[in-house]
Protein backbone atom coordinates (compact mmCIF):
# COMPACT_ATOMS: atom_id res chain seq x y z
CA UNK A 1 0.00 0.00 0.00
CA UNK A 2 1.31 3.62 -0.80
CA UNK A 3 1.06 6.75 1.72
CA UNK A 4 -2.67 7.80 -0.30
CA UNK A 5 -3.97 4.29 0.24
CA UNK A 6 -3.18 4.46 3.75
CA UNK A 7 -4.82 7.41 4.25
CA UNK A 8 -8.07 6.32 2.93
CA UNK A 9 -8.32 2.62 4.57
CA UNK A 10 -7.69 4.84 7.88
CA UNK A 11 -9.95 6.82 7.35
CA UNK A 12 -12.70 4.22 6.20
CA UNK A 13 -11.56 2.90 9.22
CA UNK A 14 -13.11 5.72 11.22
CA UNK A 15 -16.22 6.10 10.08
CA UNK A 16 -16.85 2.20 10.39
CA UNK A 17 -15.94 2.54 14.07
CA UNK A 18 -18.03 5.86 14.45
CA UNK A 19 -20.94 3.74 12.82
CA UNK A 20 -20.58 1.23 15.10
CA UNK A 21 -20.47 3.86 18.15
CA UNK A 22 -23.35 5.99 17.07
CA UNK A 23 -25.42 2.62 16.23
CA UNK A 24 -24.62 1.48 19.94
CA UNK A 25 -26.04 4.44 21.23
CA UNK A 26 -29.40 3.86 19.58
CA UNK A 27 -29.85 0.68 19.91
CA UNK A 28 -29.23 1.03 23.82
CA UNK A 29 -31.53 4.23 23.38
CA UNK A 30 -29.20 6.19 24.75
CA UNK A 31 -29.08 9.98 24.55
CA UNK A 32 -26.29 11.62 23.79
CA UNK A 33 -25.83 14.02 26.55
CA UNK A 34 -26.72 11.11 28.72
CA UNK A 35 -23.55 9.08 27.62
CA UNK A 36 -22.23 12.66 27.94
CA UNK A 37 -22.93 12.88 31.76
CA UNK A 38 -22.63 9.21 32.54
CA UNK A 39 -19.21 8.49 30.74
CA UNK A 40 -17.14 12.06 31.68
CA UNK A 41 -16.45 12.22 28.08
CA UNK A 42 -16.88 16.10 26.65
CA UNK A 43 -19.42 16.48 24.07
CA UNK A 44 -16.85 17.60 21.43
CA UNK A 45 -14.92 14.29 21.86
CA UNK A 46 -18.01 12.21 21.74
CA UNK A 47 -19.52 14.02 18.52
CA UNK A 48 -15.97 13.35 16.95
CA UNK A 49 -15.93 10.01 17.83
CA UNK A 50 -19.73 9.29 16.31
CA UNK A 51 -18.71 11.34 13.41
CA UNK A 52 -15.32 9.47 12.68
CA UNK A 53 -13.99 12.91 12.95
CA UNK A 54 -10.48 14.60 14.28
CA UNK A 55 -8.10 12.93 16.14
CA UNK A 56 -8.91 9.17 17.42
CA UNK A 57 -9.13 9.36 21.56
CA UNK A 58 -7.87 6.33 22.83
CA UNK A 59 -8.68 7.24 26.32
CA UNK A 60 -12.32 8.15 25.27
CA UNK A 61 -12.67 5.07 23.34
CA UNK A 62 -12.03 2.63 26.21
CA UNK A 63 -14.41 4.54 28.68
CA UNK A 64 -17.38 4.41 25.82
CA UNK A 65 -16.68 1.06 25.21
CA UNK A 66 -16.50 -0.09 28.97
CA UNK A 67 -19.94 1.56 29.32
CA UNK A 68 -21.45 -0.04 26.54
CA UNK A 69 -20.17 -3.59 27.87
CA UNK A 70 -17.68 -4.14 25.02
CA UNK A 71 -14.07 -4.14 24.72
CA UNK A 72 -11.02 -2.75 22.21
CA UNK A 73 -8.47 -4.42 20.58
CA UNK A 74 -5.69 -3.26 18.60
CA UNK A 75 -3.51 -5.44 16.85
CA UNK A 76 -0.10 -4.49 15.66
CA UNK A 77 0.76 -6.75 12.82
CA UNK A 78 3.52 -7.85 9.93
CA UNK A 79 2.33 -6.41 6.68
């Protein structure tokens, strides 16, 4: 893969995992200030992460994920 490709299969990367976050959310019918108040996680960082936007928050991710009852991986792997 080249520096362009990269780019793009991060960033469709994103906005599967801001999918998956916003469809959590609903299904759960969850508001979004509610996960807001109950999580600690500022509103900014939240919309980001549901809109696969701006920097990925590691530390935001774990907390959402913990509250929805899942858990994150990342896997470092040989191309």
């Amino acid at each position: 893969m080249n520096y362009k490709q990269d780019k793009r299969d991060l960033k469709q990367r994103k906005q599967t995992l801001a999918a998956r976050l916003h469809d959590l959310r609903i299904s759960k019918q969850i508001g979004f200030n509610q996960v807001c108040e109950e999580t600690g996680i500022p509103q900014r960082i939240l919309d980001n992460l549901e809109l696969g936007c701006g920097a990925l928050n590691l530390g935001a991710l774990h907390l959402l994920a913990k509250y929805y009852g899942k858990k994150v991986e990342i896997l470092l792997v040989d191309k």
